[in-house]
Protein backbone atom coordinates (compact mmCIF):
# COMPACT_ATOMS: atom_id res chain seq x y z
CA UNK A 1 -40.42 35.49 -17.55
CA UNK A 2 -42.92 32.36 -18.48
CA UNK A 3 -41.82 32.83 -22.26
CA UNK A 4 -40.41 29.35 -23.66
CA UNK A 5 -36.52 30.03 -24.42
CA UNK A 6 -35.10 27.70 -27.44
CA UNK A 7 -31.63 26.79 -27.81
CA UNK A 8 -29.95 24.30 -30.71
CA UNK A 9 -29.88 20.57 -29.17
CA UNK A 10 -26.20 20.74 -29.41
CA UNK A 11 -25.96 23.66 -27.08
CA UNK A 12 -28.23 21.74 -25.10
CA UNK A 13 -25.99 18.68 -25.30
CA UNK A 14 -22.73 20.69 -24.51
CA UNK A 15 -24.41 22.46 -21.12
CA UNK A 16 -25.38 18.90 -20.05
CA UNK A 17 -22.37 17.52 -20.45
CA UNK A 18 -20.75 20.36 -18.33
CA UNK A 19 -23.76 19.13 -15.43
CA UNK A 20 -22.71 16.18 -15.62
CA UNK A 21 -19.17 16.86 -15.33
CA UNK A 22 -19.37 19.03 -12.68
CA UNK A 23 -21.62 16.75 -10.61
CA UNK A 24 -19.33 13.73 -11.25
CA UNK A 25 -15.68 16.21 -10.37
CA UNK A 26 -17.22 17.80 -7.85
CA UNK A 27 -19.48 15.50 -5.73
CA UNK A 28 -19.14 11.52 -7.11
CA UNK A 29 -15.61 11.69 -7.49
CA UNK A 30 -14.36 12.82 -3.86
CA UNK A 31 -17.10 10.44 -2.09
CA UNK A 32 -15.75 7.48 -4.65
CA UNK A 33 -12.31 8.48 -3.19
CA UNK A 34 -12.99 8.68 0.16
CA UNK A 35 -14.79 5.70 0.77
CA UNK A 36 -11.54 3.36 -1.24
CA UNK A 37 -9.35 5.74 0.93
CA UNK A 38 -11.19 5.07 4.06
CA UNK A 39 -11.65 0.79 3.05
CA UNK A 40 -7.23 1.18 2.14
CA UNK A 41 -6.91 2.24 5.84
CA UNK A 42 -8.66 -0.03 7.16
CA UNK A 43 -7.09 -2.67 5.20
CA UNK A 44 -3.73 -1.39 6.02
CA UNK A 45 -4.20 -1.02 9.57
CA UNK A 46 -5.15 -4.72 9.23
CA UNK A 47 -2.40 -6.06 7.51
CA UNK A 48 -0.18 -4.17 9.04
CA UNK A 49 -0.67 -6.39 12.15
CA UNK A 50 0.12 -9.73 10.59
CA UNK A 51 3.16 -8.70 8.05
CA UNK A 52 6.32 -9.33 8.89
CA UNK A 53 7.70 -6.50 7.53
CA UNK A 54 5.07 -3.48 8.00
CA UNK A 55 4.41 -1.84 4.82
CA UNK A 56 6.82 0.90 4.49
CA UNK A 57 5.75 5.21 4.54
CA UNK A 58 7.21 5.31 1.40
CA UNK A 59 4.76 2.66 -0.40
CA UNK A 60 2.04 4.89 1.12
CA UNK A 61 2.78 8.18 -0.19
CA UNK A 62 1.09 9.87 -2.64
CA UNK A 63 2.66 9.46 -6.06
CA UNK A 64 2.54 12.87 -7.14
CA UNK A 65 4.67 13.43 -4.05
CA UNK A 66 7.50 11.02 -4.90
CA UNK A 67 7.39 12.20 -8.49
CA UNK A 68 8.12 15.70 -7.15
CA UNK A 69 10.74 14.44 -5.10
CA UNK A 70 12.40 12.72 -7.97
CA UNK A 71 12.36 15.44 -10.26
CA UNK A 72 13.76 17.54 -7.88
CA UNK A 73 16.31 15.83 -6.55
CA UNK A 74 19.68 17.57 -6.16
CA UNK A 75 21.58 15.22 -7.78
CA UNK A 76 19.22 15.12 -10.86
CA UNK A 77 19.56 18.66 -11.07
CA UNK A 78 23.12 17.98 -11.20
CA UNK A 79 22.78 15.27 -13.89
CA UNK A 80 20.49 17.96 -15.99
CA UNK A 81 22.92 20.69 -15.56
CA UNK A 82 25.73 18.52 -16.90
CA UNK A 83 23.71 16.95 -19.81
CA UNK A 84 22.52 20.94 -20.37
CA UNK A 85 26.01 22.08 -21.05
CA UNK A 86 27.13 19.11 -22.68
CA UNK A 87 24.57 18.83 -25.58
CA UNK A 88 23.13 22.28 -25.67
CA UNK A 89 19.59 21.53 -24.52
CA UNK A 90 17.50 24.27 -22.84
CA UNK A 91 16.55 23.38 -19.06
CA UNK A 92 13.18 23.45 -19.67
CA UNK A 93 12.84 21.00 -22.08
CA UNK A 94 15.35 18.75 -20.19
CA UNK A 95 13.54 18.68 -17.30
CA UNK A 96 9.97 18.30 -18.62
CA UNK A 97 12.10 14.96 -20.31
CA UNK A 98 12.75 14.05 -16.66
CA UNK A 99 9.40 14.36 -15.39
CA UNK A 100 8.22 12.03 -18.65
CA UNK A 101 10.73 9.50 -17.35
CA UNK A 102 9.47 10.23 -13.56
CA UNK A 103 5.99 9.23 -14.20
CA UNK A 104 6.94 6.62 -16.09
CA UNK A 105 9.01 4.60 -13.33
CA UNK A 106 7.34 5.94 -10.26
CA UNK A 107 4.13 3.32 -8.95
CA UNK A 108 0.90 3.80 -8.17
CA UNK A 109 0.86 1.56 -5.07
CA UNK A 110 -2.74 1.11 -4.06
CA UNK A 111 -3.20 -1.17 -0.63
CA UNK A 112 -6.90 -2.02 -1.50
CA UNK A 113 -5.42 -3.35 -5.25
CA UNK A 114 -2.43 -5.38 -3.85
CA UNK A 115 -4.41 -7.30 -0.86
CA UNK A 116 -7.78 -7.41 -2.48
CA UNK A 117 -7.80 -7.54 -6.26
CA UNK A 118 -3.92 -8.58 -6.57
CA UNK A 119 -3.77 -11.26 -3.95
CA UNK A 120 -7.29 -12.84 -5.46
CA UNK A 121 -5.95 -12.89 -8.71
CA UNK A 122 -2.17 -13.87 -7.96
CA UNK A 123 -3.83 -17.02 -6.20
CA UNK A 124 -6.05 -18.00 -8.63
CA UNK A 125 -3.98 -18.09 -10.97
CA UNK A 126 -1.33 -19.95 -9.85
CA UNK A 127 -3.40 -22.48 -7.97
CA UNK A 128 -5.49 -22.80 -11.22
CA UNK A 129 -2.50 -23.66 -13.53
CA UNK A 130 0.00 -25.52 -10.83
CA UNK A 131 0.40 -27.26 -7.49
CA UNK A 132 2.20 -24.26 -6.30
CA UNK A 133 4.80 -25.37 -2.67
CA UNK A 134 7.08 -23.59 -0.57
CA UNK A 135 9.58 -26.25 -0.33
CA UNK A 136 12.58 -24.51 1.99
CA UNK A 137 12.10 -21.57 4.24
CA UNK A 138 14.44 -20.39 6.78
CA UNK A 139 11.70 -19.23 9.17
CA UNK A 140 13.96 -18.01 12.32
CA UNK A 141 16.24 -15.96 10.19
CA UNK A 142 13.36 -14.16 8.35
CA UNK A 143 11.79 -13.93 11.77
CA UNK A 144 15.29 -12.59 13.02
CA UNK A 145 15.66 -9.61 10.73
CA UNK A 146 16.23 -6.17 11.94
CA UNK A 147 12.99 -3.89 10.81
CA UNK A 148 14.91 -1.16 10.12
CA UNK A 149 17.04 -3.26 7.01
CA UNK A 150 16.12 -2.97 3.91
CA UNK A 151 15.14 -6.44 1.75
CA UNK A 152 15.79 -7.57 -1.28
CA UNK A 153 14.81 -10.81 -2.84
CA UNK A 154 16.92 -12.43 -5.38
CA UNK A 155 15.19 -14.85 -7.65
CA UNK A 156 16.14 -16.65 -11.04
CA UNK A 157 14.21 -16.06 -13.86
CA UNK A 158 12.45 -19.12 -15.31
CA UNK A 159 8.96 -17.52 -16.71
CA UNK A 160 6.80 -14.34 -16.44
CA UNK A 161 4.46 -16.41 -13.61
CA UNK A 162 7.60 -15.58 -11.51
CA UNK A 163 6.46 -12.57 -10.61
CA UNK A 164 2.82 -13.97 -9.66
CA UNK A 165 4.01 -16.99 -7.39
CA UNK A 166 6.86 -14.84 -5.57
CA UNK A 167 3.67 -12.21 -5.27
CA UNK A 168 1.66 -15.13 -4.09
CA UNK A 169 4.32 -16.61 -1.77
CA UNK A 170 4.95 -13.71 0.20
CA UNK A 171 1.31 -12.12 0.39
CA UNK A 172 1.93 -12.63 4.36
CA UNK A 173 4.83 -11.54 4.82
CA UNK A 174 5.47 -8.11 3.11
CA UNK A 175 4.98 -5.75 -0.12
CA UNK A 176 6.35 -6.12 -2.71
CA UNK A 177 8.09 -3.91 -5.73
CA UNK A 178 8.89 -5.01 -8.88
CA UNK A 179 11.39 -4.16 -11.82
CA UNK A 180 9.13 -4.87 -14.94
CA UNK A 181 10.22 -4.90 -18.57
CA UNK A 182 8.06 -2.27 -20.97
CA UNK A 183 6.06 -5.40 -22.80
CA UNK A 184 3.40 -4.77 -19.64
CA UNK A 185 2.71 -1.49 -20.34
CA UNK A 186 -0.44 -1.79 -22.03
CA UNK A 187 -4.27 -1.10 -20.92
CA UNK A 188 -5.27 -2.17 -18.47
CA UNK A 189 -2.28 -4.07 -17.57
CA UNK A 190 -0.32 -1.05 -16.77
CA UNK A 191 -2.70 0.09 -14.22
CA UNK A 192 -2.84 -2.82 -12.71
CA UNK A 193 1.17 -3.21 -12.33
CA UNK A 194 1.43 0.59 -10.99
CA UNK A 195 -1.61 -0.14 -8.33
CA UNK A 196 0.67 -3.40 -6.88
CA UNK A 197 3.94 -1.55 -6.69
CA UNK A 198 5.85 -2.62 -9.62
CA UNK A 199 7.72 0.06 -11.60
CA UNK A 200 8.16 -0.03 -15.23
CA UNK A 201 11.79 0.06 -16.56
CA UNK A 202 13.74 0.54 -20.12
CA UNK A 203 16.62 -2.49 -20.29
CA UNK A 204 18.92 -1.64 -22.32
CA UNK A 205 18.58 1.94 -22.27
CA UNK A 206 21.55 3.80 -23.18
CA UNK A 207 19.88 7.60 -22.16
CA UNK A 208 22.21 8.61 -19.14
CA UNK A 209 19.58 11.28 -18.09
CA UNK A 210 16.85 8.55 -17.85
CA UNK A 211 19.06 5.62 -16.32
CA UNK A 212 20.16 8.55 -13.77
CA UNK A 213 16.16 9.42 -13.12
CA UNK A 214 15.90 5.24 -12.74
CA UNK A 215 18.79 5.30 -10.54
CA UNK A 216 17.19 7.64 -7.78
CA UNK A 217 14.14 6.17 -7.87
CA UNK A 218 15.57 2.46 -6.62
CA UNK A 219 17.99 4.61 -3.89
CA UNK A 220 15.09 6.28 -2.57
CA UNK A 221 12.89 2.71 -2.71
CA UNK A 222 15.96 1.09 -1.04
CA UNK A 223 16.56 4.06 1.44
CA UNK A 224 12.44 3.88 2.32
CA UNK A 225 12.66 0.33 3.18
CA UNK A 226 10.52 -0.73 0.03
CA UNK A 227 11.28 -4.53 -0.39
CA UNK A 228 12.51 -4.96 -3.82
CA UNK A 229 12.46 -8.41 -6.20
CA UNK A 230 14.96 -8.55 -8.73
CA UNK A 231 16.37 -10.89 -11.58
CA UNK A 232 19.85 -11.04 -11.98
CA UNK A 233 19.50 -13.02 -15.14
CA UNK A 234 18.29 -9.71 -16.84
CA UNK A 235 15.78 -11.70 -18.28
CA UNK A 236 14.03 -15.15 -19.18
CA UNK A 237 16.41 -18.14 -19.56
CA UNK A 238 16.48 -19.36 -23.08
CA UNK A 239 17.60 -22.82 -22.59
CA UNK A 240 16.72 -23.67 -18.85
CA UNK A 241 20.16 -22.83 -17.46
CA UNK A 242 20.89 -19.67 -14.96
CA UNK A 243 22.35 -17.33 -17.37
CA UNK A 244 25.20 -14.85 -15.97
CA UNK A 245 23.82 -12.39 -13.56
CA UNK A 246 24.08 -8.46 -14.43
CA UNK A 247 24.85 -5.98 -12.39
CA UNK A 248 22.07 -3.31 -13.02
CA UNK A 249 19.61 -2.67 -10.80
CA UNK A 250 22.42 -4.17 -8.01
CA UNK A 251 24.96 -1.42 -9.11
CA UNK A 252 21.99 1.04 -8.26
CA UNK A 253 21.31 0.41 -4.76
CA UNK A 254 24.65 -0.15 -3.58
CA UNK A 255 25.79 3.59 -4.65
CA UNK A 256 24.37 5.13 -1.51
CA UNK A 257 25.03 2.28 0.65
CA UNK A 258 27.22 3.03 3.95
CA UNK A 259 28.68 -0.14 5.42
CA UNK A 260 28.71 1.59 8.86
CA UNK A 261 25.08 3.36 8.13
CA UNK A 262 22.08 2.83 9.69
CA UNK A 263 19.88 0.60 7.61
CA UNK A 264 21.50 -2.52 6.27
CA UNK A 265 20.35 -4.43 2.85
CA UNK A 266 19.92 -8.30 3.12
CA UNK A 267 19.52 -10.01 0.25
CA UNK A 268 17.11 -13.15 0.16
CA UNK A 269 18.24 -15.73 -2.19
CA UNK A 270 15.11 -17.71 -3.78
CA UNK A 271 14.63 -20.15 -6.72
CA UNK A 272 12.30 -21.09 -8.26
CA UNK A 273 11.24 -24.63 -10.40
CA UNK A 274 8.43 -25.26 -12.46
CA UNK A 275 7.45 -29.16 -13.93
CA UNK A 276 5.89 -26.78 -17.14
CA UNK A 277 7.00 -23.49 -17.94
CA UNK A 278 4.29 -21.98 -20.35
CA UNK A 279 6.86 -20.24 -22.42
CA UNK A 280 9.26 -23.14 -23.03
CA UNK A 281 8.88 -23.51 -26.41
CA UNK A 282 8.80 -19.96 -27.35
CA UNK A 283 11.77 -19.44 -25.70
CA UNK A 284 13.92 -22.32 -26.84
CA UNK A 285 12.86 -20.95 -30.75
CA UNK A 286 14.90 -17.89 -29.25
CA UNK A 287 17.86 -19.52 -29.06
CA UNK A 288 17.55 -20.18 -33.02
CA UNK A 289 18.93 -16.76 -34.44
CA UNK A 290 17.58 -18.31 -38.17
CA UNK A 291 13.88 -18.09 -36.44
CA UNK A 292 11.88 -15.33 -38.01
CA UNK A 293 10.75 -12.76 -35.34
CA UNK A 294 7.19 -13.30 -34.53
CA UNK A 295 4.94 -10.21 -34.87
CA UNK A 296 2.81 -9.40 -31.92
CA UNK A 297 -0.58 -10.42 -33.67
CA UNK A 298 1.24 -14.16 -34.31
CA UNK A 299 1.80 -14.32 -30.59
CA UNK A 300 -1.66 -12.94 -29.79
CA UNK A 301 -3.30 -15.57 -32.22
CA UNK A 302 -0.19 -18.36 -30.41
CA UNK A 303 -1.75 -17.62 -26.87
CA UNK A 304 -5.18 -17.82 -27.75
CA UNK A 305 -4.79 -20.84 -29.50
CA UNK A 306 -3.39 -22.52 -26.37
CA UNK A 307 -6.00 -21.14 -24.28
CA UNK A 308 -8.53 -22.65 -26.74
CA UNK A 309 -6.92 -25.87 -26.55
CA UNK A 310 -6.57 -26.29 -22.99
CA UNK A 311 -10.46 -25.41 -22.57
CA UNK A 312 -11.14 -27.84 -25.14
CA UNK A 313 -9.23 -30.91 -22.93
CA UNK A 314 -10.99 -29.06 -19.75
CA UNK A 315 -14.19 -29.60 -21.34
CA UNK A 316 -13.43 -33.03 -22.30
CA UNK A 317 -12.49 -33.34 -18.65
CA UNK A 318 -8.80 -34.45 -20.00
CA UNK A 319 -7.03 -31.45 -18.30
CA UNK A 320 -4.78 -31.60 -16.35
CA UNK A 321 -2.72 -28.41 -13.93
CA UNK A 322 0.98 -27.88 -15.42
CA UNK A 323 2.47 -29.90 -12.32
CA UNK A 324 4.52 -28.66 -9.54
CA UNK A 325 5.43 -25.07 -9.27
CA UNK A 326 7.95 -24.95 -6.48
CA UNK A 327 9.97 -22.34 -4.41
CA UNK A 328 12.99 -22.27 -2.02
CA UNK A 329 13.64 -18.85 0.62
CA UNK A 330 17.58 -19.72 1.44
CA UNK A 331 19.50 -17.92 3.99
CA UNK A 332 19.36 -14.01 4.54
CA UNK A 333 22.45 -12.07 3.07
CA UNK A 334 23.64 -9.10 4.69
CA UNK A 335 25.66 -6.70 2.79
CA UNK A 336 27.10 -4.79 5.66
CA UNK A 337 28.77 -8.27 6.87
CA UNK A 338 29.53 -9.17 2.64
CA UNK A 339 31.53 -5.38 2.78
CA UNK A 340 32.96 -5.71 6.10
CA UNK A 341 34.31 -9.25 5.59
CA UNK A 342 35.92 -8.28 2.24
CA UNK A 343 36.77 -4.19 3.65
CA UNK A 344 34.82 -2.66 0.47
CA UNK A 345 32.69 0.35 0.74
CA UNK A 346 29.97 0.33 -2.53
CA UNK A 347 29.99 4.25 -2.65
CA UNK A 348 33.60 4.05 -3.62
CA UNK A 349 32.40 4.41 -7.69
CA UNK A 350 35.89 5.42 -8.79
CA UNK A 351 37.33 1.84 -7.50
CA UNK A 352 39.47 0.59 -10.08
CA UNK A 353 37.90 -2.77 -9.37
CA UNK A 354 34.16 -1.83 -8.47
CA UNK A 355 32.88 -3.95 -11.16
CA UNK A 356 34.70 -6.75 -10.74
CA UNK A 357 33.23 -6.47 -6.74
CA UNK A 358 29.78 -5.74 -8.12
CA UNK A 359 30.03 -9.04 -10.42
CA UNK A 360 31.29 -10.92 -7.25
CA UNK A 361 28.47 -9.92 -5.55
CA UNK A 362 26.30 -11.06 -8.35
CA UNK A 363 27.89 -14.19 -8.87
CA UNK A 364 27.76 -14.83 -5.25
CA UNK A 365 23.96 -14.24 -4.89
CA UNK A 366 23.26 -16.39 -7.96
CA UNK A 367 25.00 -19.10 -6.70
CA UNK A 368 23.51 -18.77 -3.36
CA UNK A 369 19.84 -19.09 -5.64
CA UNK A 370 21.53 -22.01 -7.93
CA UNK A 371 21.85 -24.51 -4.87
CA UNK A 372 18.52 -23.67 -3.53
CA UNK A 373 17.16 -25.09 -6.79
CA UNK A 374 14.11 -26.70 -6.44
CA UNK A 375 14.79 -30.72 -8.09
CA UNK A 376 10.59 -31.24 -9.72
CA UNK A 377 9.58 -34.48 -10.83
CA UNK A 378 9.49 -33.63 -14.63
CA UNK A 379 13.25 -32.16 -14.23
CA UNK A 380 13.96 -34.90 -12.74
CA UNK A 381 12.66 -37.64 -15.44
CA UNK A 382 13.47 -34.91 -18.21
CA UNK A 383 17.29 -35.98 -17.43
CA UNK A 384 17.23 -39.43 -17.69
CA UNK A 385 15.83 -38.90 -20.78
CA UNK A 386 18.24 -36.32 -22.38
CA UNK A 387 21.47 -38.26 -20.73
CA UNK A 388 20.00 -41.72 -22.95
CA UNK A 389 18.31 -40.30 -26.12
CA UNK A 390 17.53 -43.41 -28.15
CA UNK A 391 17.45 -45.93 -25.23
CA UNK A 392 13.72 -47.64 -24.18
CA UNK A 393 12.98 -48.01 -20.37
CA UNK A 394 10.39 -49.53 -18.86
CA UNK A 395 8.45 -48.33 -15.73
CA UNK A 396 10.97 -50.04 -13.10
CA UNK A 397 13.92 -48.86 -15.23
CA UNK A 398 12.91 -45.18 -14.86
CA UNK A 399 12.07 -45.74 -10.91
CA UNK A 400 15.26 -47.25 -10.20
CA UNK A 401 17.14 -45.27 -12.48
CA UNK A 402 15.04 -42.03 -10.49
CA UNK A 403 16.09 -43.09 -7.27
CA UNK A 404 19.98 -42.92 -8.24
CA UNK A 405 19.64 -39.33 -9.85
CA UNK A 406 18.19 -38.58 -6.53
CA UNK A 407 20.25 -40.32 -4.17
CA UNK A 408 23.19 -38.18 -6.05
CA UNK A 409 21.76 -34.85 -5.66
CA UNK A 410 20.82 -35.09 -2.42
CA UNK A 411 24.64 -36.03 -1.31
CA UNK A 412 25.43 -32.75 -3.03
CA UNK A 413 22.63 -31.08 -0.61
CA UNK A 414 20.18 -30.10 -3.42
CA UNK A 415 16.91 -29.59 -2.32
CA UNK A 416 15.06 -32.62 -3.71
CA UNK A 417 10.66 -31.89 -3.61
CA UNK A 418 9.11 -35.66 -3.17
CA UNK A 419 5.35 -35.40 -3.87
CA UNK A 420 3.71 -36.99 -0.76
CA UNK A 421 6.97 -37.81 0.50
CA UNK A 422 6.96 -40.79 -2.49
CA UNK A 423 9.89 -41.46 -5.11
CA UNK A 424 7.11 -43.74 -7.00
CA UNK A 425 4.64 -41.20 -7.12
CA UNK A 426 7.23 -38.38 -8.31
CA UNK A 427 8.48 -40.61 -10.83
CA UNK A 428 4.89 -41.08 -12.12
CA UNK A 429 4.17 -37.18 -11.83
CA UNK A 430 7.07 -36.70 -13.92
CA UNK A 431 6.76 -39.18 -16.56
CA UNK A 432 2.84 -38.40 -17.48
CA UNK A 433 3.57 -34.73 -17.62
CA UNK A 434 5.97 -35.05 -20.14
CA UNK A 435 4.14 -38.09 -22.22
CA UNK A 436 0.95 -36.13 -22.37
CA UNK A 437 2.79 -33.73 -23.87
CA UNK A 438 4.30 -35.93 -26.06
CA UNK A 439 8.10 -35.49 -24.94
CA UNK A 440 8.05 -39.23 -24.28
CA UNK A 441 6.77 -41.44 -26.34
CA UNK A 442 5.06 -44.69 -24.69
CA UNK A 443 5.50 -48.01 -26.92
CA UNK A 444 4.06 -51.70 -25.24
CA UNK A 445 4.71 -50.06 -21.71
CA UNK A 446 8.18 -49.21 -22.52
CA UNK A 447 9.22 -45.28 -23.04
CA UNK A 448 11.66 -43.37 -25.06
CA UNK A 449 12.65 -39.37 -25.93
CA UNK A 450 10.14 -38.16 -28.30
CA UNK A 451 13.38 -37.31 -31.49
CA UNK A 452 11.65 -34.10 -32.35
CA UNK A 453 11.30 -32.61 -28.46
CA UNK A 454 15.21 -33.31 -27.35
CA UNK A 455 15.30 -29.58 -26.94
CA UNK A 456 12.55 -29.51 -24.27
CA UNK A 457 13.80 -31.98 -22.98
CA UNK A 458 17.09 -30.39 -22.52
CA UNK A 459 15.20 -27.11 -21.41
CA UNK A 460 13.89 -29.19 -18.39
CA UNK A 461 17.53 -31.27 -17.47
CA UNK A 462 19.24 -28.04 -17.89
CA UNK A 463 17.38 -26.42 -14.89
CA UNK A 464 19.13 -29.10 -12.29
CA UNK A 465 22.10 -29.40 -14.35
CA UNK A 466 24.47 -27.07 -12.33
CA UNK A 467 23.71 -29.12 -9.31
CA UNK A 468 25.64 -31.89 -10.92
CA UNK A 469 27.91 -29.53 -12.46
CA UNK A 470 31.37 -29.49 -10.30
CA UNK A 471 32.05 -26.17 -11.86
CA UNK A 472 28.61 -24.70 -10.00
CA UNK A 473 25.59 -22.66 -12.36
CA UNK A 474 26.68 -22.03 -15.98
CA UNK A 475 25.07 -19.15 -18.32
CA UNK A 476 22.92 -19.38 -20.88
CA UNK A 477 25.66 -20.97 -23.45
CA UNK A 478 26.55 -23.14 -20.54
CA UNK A 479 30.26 -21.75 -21.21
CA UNK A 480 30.80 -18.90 -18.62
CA UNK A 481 30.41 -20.57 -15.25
CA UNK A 482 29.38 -19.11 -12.05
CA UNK A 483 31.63 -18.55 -9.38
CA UNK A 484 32.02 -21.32 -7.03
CA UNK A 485 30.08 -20.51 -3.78
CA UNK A 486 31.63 -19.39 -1.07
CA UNK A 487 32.04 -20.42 2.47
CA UNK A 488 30.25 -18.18 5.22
């Protein structure tokens, strides 16, 4: 019994690895879980009280749960059993596809992540790089919602901070869920987007198994009173205009939707402005169809050479924050009243003229998001600029000039953001953001468009431009116009 017992190291190694695994499963794991479970209560129990929408059961359930529920769903069983006998495909291996696609949409929604790590960094970040304002809210109507509707904000899509500063915006007020494109789903990114409530999403997917397994998952979101963010647009606008809305994600929730049903959906209209957005340039090289794709390692070594060079003016104390970030909350939406007013029930899908409703509805809500519009200081300068190319203006030129543009839009009830309530000091805001980034050149105190940047330039006018525009927001070509809005 005292004899010494040898074994090879690596045995050795392999039984203390299965220790250590067992102590880690079995007892480190479960307390590590229990005490983030037990802070997430508390948290949620405290933010719970000062929301204005609570956070919904839904958001709260385990995932595994609503991934169950989704694969399982009666009318995906349908969908399977139809796509079964029209290709061929054994069950099994259909539906293992659809619980692939299931864990790939479904969230991870953690309530410690979103009001702790999320709201830190969402802040930060958008403090750090802008003078973030909520220029317009409609406080008694938000405050007059009925709890039990279902809300969906409507935003146009200017840059990928969108989804920080509408995060950041409306920290007080509920959770959040977003639609995000499959460029995010890399480490640790992807963890991080699950843990706030944003579920990833295939555009352009033609699979009609997975857009079915999507589908569901944004009824049931809808139907739990999850509030949702989307972008009609589809995706970034290339030259500063709001493009023509799609009917996606919109198409989606309104399939279920009974006009006479319980739970309502109100649609919040919000746009959003920006005196820099950081993708500008990359964007407007888009537009080019003769510009070489970039690979991902060129727009790795792109970003990292701007970060480098806006450390190197922060260390020369010569930095300055990307300007005005600005956002408008319009007037709630109901789509019960929308379907009553024009007698149209959503659920009708065999409609002959469905999608020309759906589109309405789009065009509608985009318009509603169009004259919200926040009017920036840089827009604003941006064009005077593009409107006189070659001509040189001095100082007083620009001011007075300033003060027309916004004595104009303002008689068209656009929503014009003055800097501490000045038209001098908005004109200056403007004008040094765009000649310290070299947009404007500056000659003997006289200034002029910079030849080379007339497309920024036109990137910046073009995001005010439909509030000038009698024929309301155009798309991206500026040649398919948005509906006109209509009266209330």
């Amino acid at each position: 019994m005292t004899e010494t017992v040898e074994i090879p190291l690596w045995l050795a190694l392999v039984f203390t690895g299965i220790a250590l695994w067992l102590l880690v499963s079995r007892l480190l794991l479960p307390t590590v879980r229990w005490y983030f479970r037990r802070r997430a209560n508390v948290i949620i129990d405290s933010v719970n009280r000062s929301l204005n929408l609570k956070i919904p059961p839904l958001s709260l359930t385990r995932r595994q749960v609503l991934i169950d529920r989704l694969v399982y769903d009666p009318r995906i069983a349908r969908t399977v059993a139809e796509h079964c006998e029209a290709t061929g495909e054994p069950r099994k291996v259909a539906m293992d596809r659809v619980a692939i696609y299931a864990r790939e949409i479904v969230p991870a929604f953690n309530a410690y992540v979103y009001f702790r790590v999320g709201s830190w960094l969402a802040r930060k970040l958008v403090r750090t790089l802008y003078r973030v304002r909520l220029g317009f809210v409609d406080e008694q109507a938000l405050s007059d919602l009925d709890d039990n509707a279902s809300l969906v904000f409507v935003v146009n899509h200017r840059s990928n901070m969108d989804y920080v500063l509408v995060a950041h915006l409306a920290m007080t007020r509920t959770v959040l869920s977003y639609a995000v494109g499959e460029w995010a789903r890399v480490w640790p990114l992807q963890q991080l987007i699950r843990s706030v409530g944003a579920y990833f999403v295939r555009r352009g997917s033609g699979n009609p198994l997975y857009r079915r397994v999507l589908e569901r998952y944004v009824q049931m979101a809808v139907e739990g009173g999850v509030t949702q963010v989307v972008f009609p647009e589809g995706g970034l606008s290339r030259d500063g205009r709001l493009r023509q809305p799609r009917v996606g994600l919109l198409d989606y929730m309104l399939r279920d939707f009974d006009p006479r049903g319980s739970r309502d959906i109100v649609f919040l209209p919000i746009a959003i402005n920006y005196d820099r957005v950081l993708e500008d340039r990359t964007l407007l090289a888009e537009l080019d169809p003769e510009t070489p794709r970039r690979s991902g390692l060129a727009a790795i070594r792109e970003m990292l050479g701007f970060l480098l060079q806006n450390l190197r003016l922060g260390l020369r104390k010569r930095w300055y924050r990307f300007g005005y970030a600005c956002a408008n909350f319009g007037r709630p939406v109901s789509l019960r009243a929308y379907a009553t007013q024009r007698d149209w029930d959503p659920r009708d899908l065999c409609a002959p003229d469905r999608s020309a409703r759906l589109v309405e509805l789009a065009e509608f809500l985009m318009c509603e998001v169009g004259t919200l519009m926040p009017v920036l200081p840089v827009s604003l300068i941006a064009t005077l600029f593009h409107e006189h190319p070659e001509a040189n203006f001095s100082v007083e030129d620009i001011r007075q000039r300033a003060q027309g543009l916004q004595g104009e839009l303002m008689s068209r009830n656009a929503q014009v953001y003055l800097p501490r309530q000045s038209d001098d000091y908005a004109v200056d805001v403007g004008l040094r953001m765009l000649r310290l980034r070299h947009i404007v050149l500056e000659h003997e105190g006289h200034y002029r468009a910079n030849p080379a940047e007339l497309p920024v330039l036109a990137y910046y006018a073009n995001a005010i431009a439909h509030l000038r525009d009698a024929e309301g927001p155009g798309s991206e070509t500026g040649n398919a116009p948005v509906a006109q809005r209509p009266p209330h």
